[in-house]
N, C-alpha and C. Protein backbone atom coordinates (compact mmCIF):
# COMPACT_ATOMS: atom_id res chain seq x y z
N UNK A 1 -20.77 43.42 -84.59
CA UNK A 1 -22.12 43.70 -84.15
C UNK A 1 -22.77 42.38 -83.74
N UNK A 2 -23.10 42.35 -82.78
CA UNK A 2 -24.12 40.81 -81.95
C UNK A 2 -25.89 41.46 -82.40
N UNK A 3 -26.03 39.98 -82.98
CA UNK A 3 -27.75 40.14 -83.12
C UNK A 3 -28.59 39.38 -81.93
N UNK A 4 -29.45 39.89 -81.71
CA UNK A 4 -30.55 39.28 -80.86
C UNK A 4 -31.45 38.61 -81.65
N UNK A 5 -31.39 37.26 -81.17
CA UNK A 5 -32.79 36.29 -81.67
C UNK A 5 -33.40 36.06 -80.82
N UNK A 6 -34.90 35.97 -81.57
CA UNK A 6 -35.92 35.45 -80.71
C UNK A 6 -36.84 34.89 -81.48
N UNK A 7 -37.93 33.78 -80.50
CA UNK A 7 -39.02 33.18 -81.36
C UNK A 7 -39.50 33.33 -80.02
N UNK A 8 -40.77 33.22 -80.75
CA UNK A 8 -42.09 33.21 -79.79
C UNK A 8 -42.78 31.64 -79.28
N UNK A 9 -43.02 31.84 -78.06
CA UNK A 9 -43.80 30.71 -78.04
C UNK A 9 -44.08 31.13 -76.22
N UNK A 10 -45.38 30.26 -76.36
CA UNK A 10 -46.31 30.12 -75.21
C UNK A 10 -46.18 30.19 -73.46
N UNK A 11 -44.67 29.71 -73.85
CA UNK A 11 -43.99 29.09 -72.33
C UNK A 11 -42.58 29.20 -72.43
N UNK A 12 -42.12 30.58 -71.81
CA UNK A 12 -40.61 30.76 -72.60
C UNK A 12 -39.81 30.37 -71.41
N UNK A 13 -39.10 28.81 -71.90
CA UNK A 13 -37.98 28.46 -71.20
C UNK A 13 -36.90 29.13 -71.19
N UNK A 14 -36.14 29.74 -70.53
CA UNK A 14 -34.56 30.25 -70.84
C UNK A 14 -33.76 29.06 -71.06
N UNK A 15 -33.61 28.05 -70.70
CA UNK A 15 -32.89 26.81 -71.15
C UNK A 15 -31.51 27.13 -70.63
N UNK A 16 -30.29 26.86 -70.66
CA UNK A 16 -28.97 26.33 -70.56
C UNK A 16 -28.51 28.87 -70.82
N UNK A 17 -27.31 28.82 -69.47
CA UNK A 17 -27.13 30.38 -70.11
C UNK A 17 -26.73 30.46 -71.63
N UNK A 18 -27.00 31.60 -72.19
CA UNK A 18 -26.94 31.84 -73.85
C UNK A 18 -26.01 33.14 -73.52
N UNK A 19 -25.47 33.07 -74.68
CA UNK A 19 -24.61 34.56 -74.89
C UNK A 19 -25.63 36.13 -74.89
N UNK A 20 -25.04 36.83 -74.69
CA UNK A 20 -26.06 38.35 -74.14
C UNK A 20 -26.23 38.85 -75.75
N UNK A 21 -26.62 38.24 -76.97
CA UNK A 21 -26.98 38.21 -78.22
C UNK A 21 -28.58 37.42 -77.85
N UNK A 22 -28.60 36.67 -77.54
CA UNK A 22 -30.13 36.02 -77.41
C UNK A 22 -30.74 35.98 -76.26
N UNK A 23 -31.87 35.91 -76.60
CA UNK A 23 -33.33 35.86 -75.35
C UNK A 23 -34.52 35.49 -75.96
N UNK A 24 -34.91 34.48 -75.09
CA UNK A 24 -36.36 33.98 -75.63
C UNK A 24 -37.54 34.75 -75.10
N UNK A 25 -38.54 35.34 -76.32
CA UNK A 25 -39.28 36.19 -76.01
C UNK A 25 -40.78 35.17 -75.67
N UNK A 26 -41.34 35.94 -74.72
CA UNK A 26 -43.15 35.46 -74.68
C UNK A 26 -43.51 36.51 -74.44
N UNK A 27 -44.42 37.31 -75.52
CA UNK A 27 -45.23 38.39 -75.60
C UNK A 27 -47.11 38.46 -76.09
N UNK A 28 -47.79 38.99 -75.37
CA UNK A 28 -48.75 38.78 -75.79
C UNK A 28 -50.29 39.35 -75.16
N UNK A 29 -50.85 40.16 -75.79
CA UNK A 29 -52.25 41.47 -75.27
C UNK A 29 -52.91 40.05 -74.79
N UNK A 30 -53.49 40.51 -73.43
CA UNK A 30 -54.69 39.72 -73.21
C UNK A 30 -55.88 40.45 -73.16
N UNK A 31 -57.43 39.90 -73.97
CA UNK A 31 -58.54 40.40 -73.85
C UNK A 31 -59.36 40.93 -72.73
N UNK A 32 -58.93 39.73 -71.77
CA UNK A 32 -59.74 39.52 -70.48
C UNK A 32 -58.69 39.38 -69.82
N UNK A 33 -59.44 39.22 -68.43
CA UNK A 33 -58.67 38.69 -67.41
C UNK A 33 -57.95 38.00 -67.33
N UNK A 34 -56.56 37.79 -66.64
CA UNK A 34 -55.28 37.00 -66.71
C UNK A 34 -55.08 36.85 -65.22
N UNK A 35 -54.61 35.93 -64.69
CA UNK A 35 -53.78 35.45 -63.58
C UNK A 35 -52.38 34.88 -63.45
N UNK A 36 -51.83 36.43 -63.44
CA UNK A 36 -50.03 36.47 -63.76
C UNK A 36 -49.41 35.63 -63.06
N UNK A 37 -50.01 35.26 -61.71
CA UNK A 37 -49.30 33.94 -60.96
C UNK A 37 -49.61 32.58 -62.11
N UNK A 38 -50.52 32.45 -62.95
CA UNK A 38 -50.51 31.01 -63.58
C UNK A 38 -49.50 31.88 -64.78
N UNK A 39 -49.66 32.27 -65.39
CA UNK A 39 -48.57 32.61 -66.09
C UNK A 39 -47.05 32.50 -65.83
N UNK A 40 -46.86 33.31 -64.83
CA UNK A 40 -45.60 32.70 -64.15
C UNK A 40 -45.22 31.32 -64.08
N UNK A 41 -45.86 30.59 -63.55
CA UNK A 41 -45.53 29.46 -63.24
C UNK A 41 -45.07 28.59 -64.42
N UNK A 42 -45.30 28.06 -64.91
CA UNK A 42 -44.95 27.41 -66.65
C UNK A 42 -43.95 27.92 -67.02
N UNK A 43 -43.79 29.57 -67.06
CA UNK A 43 -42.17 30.28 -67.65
C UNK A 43 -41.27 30.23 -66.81
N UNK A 44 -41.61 30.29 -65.31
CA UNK A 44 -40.65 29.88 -64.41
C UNK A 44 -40.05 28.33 -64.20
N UNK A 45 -40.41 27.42 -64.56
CA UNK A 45 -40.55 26.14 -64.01
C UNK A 45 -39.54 25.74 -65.02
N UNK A 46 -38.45 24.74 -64.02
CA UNK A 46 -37.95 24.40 -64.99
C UNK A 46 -36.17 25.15 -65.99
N UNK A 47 -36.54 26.58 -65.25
CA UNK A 47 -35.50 27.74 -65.69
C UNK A 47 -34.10 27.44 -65.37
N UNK A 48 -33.26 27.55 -66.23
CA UNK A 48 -31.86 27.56 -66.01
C UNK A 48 -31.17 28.71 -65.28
N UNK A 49 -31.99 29.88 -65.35
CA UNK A 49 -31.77 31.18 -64.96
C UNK A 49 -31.56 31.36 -63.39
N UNK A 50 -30.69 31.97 -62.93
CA UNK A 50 -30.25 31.97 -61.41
C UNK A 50 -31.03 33.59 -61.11
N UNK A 51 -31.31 34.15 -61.51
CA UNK A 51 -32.40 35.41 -60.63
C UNK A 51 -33.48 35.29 -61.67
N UNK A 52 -34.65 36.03 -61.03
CA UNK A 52 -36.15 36.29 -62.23
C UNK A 52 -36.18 37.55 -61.64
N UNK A 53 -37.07 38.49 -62.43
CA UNK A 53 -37.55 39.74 -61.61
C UNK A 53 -39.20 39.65 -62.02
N UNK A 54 -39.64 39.91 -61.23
CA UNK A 54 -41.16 39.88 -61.76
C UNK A 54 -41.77 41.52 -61.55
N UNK A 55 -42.86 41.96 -62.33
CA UNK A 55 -43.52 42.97 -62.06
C UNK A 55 -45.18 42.62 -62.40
N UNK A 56 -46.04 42.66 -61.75
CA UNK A 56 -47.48 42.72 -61.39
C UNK A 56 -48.09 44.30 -61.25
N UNK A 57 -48.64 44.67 -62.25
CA UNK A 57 -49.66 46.24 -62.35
C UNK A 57 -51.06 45.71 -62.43
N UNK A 58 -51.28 46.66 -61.48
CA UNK A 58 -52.97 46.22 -61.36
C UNK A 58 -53.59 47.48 -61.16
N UNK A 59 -54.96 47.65 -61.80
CA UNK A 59 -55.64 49.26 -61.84
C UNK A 59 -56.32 49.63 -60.47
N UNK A 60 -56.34 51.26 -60.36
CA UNK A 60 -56.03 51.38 -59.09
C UNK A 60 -58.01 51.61 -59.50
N UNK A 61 -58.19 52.22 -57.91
CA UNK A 61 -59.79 52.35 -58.14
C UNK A 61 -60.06 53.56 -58.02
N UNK A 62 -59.27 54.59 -58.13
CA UNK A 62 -59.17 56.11 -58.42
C UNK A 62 -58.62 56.33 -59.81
N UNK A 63 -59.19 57.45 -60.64
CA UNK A 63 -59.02 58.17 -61.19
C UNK A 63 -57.37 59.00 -60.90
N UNK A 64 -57.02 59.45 -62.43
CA UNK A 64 -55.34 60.11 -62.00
C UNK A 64 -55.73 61.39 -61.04
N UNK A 65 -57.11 61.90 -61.04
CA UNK A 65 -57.79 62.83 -60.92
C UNK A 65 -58.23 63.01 -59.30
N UNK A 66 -58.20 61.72 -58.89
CA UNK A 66 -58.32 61.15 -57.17
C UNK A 66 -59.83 60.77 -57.19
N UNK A 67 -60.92 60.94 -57.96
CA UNK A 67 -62.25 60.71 -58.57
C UNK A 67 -62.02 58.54 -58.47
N UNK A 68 -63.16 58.03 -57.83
CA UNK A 68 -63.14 56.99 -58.19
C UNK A 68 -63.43 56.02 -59.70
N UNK A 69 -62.67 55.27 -59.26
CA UNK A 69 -62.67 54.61 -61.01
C UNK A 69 -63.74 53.20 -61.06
N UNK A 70 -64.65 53.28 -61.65
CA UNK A 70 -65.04 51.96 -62.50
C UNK A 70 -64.14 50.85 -63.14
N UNK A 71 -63.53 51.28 -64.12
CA UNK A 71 -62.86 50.84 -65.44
C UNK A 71 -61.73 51.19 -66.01
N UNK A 72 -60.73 50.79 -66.65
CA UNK A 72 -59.78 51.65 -66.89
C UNK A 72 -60.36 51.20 -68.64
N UNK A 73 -60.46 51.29 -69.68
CA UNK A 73 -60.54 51.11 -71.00
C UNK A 73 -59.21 51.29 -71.81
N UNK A 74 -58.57 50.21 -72.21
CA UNK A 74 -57.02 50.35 -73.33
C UNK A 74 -57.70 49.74 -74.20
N UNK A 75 -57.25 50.97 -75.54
CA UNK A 75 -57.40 50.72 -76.76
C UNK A 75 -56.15 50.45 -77.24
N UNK A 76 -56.02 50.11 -78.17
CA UNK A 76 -54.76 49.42 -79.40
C UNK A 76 -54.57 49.11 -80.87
N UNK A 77 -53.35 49.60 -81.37
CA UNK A 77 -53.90 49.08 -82.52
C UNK A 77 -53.01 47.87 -83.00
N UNK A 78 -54.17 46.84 -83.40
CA UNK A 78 -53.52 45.31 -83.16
C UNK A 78 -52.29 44.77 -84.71
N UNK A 79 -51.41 44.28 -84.28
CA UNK A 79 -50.71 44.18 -85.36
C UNK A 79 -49.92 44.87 -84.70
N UNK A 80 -49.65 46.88 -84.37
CA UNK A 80 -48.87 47.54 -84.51
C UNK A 80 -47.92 47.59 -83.06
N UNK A 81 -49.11 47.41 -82.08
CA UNK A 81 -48.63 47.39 -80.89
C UNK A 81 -47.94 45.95 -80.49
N UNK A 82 -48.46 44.99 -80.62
CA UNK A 82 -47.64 43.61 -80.62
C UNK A 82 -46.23 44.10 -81.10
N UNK A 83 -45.95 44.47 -82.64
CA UNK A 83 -44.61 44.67 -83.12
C UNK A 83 -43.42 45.86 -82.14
N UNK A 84 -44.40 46.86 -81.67
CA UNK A 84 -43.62 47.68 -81.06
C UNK A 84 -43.41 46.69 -79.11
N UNK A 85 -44.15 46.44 -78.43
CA UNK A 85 -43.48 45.50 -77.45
C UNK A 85 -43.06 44.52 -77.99
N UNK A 86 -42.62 43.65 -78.66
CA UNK A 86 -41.99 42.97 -79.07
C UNK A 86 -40.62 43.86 -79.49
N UNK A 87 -40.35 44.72 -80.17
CA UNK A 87 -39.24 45.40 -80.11
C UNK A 87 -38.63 46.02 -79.35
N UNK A 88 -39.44 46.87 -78.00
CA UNK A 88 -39.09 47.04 -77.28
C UNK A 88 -38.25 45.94 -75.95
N UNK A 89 -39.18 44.64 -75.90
CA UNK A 89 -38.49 43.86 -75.31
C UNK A 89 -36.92 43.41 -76.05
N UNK A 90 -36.77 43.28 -76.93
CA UNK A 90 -35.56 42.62 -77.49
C UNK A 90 -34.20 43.73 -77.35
N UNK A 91 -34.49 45.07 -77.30
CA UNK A 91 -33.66 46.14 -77.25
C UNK A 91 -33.79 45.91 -75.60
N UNK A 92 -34.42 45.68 -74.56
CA UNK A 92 -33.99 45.66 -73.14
C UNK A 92 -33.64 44.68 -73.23
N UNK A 93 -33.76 43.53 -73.63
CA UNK A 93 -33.02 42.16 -73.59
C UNK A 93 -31.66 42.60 -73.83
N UNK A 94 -31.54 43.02 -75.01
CA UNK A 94 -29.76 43.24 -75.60
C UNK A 94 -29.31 43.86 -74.60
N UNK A 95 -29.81 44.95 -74.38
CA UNK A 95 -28.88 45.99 -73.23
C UNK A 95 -28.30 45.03 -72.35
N UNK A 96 -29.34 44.19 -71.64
CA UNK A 96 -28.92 43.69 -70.28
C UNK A 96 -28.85 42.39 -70.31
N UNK A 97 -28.46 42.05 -71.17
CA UNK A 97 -28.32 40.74 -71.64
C UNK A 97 -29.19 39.55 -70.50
N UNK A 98 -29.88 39.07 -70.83
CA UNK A 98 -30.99 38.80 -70.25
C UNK A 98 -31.02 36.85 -71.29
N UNK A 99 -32.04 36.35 -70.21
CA UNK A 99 -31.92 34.65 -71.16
C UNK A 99 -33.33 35.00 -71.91
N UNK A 100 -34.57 35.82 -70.89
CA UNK A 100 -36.19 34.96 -71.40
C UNK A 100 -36.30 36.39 -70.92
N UNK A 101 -37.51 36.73 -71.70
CA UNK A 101 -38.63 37.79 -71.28
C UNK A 101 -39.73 37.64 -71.64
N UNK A 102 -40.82 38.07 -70.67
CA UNK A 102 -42.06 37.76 -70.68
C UNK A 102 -43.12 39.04 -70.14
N UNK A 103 -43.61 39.34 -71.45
CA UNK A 103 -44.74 40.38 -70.76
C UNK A 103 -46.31 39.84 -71.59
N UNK A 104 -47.13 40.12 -70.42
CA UNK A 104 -48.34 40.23 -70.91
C UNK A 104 -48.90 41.74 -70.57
N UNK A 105 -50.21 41.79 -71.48
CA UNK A 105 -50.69 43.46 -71.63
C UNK A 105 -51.96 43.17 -71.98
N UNK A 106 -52.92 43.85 -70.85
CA UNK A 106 -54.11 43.99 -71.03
C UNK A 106 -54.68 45.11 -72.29
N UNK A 107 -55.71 44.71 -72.89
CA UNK A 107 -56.40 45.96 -73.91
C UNK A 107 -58.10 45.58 -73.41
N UNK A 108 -58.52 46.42 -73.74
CA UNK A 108 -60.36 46.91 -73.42
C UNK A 108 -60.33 47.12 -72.47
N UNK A 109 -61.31 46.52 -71.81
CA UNK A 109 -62.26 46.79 -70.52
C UNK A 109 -61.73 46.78 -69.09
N UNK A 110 -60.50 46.84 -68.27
CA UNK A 110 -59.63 46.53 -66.83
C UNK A 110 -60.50 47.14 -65.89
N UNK A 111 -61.10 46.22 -64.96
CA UNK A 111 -61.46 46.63 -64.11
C UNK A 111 -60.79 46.92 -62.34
N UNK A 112 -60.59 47.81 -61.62
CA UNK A 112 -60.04 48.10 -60.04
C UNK A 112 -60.03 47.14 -59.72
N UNK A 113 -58.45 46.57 -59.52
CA UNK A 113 -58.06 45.56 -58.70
C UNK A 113 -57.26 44.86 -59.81
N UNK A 114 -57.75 44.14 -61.05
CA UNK A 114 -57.24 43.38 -61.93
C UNK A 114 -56.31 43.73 -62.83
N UNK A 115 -55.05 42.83 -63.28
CA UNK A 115 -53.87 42.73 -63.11
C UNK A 115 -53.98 43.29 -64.72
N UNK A 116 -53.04 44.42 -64.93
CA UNK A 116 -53.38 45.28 -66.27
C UNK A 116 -51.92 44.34 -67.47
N UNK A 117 -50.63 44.91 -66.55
CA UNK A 117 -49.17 44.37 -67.02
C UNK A 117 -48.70 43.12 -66.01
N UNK A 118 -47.95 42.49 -66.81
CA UNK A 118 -46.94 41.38 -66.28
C UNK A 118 -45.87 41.21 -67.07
N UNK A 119 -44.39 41.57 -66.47
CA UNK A 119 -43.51 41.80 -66.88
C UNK A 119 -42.78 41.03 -65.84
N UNK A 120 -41.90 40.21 -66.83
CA UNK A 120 -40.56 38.69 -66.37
C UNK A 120 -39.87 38.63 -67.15
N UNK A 121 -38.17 38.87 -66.09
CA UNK A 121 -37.27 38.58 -66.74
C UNK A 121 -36.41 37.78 -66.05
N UNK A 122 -35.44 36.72 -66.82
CA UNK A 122 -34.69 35.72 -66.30
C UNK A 122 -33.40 36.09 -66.94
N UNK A 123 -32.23 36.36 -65.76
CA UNK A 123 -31.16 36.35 -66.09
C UNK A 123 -29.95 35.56 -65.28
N UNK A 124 -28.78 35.87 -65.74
CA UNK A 124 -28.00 34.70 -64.60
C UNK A 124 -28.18 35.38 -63.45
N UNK A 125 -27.97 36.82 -63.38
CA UNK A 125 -27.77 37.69 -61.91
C UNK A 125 -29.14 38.19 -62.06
N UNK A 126 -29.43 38.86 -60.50
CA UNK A 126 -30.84 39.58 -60.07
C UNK A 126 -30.30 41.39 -60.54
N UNK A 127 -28.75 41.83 -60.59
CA UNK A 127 -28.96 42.72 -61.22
C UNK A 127 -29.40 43.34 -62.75
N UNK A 128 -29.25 42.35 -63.48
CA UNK A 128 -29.26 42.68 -65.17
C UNK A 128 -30.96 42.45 -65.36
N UNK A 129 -31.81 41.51 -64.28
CA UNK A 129 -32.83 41.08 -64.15
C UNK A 129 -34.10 41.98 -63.73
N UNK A 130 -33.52 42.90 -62.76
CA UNK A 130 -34.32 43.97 -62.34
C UNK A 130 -34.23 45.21 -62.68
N UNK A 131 -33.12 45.55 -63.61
CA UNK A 131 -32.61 46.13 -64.45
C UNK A 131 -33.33 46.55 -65.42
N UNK A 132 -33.39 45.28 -66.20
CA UNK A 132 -33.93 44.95 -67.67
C UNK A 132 -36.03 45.37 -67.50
N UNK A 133 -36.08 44.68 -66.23
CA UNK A 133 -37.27 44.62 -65.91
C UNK A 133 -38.04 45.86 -65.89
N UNK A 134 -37.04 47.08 -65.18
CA UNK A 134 -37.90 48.30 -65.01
C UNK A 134 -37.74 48.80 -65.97
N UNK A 135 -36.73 48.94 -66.72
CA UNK A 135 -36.52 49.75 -67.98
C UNK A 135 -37.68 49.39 -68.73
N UNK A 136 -37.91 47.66 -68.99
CA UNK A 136 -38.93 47.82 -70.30
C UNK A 136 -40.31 47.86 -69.36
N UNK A 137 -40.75 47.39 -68.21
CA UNK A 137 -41.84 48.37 -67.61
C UNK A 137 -41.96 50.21 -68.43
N UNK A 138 -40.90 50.62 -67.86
CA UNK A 138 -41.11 52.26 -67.91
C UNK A 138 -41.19 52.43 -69.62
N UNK A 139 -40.76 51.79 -70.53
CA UNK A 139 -40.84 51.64 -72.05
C UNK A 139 -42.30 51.11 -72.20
N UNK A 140 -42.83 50.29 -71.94
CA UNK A 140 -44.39 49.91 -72.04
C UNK A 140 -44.88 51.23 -71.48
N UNK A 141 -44.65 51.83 -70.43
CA UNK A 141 -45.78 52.99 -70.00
C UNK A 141 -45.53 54.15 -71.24
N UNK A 142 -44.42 54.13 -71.70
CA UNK A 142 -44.47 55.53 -71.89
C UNK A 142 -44.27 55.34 -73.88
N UNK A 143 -43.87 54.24 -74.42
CA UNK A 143 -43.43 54.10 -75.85
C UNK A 143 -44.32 53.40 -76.34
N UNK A 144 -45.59 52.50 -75.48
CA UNK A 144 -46.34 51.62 -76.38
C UNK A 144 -47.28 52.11 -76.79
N UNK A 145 -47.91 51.79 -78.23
CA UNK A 145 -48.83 52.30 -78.52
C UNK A 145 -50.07 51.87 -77.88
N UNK A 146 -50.91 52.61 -76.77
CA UNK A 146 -52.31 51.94 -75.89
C UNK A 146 -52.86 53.64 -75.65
N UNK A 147 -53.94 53.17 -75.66
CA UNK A 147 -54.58 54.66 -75.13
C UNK A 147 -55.72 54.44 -74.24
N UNK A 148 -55.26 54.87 -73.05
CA UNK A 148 -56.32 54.82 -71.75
C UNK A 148 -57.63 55.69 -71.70
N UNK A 149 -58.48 55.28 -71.40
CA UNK A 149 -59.70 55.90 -70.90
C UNK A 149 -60.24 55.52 -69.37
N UNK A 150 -60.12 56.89 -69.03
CA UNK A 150 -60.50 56.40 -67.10
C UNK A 150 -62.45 56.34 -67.18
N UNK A 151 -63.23 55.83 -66.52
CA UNK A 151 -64.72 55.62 -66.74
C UNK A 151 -64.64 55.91 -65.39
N UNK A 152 -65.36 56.97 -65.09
CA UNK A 152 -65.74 57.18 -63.32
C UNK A 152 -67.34 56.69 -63.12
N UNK A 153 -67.61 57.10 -61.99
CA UNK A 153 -68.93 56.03 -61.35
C UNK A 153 -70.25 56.89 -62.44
N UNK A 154 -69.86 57.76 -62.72
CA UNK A 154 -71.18 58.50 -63.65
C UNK A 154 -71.07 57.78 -65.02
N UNK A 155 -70.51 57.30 -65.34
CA UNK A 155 -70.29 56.50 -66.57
C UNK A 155 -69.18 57.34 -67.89
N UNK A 156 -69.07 58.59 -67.46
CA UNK A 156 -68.35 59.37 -68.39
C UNK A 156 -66.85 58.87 -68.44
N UNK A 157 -66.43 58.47 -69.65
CA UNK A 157 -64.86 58.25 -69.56
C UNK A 157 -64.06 59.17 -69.66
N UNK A 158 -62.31 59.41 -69.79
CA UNK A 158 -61.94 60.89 -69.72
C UNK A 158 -60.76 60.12 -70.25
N UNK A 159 -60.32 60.53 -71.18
CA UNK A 159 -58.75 59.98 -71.86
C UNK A 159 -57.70 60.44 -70.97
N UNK A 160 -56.79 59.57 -70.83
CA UNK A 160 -55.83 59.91 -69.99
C UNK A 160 -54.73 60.70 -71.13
N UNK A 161 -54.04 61.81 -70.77
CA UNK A 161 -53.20 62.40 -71.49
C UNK A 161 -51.99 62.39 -70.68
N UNK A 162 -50.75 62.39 -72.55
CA UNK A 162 -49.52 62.34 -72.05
C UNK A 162 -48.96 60.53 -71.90
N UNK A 163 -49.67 59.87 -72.24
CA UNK A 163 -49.78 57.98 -72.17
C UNK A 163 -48.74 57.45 -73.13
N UNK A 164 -48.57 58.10 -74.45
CA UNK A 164 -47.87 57.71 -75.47
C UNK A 164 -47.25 58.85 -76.04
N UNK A 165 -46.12 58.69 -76.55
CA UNK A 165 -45.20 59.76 -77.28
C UNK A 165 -46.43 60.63 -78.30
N UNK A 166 -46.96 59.46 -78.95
CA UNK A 166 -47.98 60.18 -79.64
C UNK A 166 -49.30 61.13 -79.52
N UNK A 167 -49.53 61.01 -77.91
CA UNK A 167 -50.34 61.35 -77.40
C UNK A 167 -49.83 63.01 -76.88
N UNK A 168 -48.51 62.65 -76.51
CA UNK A 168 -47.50 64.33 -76.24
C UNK A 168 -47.49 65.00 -77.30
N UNK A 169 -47.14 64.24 -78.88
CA UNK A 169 -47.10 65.03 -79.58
C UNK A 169 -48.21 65.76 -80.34
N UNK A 170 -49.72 65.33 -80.26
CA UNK A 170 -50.91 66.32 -80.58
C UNK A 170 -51.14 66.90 -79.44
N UNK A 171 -50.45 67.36 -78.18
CA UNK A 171 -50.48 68.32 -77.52
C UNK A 171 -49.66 69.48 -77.68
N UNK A 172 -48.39 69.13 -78.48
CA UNK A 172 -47.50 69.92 -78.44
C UNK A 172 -48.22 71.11 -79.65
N UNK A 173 -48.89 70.32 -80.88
CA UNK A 173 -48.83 70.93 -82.28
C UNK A 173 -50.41 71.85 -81.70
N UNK A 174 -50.36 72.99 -82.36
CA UNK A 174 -51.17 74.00 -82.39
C UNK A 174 -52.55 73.23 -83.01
C-alpha cells in the first residue's frame, strides 16, 4: 500500500518529480476577493513540473433560474470543510499521481464576475494534470461541504438545491 503525504504551506513548490505516493498540497477558503492570476504565479514559478492545468470559476450574473444575480452567498462550516477539501485533494492527487495541488475556495458574500474556485495541478504530463484537475473540480462542486444562496436584484436570496450530498439527502427523506 503507497501513502500520500502532504504539508501545507503558502506557496506549493512541486520541487524535483516525486513518486505518485506524494503531492504537495496548498489549500485554503478565501473571505474576500482573490486574484487567482497572483496566486498562480508564486505556485507556478520556479516548478519542476512539465504540464500545470489550471481552472478559474467565476459567478455568473444570472440566477440557476435565468433571474439576474446580485450575489452568490457560500456558507461553511469552518474546520469541517477545510478537512474534507483537503481530503478530497489528496485522494485526486493519489489517483493521478500528481507533484502539487492547489485550490482556493471562496465562502460569504461572491459577487457577478469574481473568481469563486481556483484549482492547480502540476504533474510531469498535461494528461494526469487535467485529469486530476477536473475530477477534484467536479468533487468540490458536488462533495464539499458549502451551501449556496442565489440573492436576486429584489434582495430575496433562494438556496440553491442539490449543491451537496447532504443537501440531496434532506430531499430524499420524507
Amino acid at each position: 500500500m503507497r501513502w500520500l503525504t502532504c504539508r501545507r504551506s503558502p506557496v506549493a513548490d512541486p520541487g524535483p518529480p516525486r513518486s505518485e505516493s506524494s503531492a504537495t498540497l496548498s489549500i485554503a477558503l478565501e473571505a474576500g476577493p482573490f486574484d487567482p492570476f497572483a496566486v498562480l504565479r508564486p505556485w507556478s514559478t520556479g516548478s519542476a513540473a512539465a504540464a500545470e492545468a489550471h481552472f478559474i470559476g467565476r459567478v455568473r450574473g444570472w440566477s440557476a433560474a435565468g433571474d439576474p444575480l446580485v450575489a452568490l452567498e457560500l456558507e461553511h462550516y469552518p474546520g469541517m470543510t477545510e478537512a474534507q477539501l483537503e481530503r478530497l485533494a489528496i485522494a485526486a492527487a493519489a489517483r493521478h499521481a500528481v507533484q502539487a495541488v492547489l485550490v482556493r475556495h471562496r465562502v460569504g458574500r461572491v459577487q457577478p464576475g469574481e473568481a469563486i474556485v481556483l484549482v492547480a495541478v502540476a504533474a510531469d504530463r498535461r494528461g494526469p494534470a487535467q485529469r486530476c484537475c477536473q475530477e477534484l473540480l467536479e468533487a468540490l462542486k458536488h462533495e464539499a461541504p458549502f451551501w449556496k444562496k442565489e440573492v436576486g436584484v429584489e434582495g430575496i436570496g433562494r438556496w440553491v438545491e442539490g449543491n451537496t450530498p447532504l443537501a440531496d439527502q434532506r430531499r430524499e427523506q420524507p
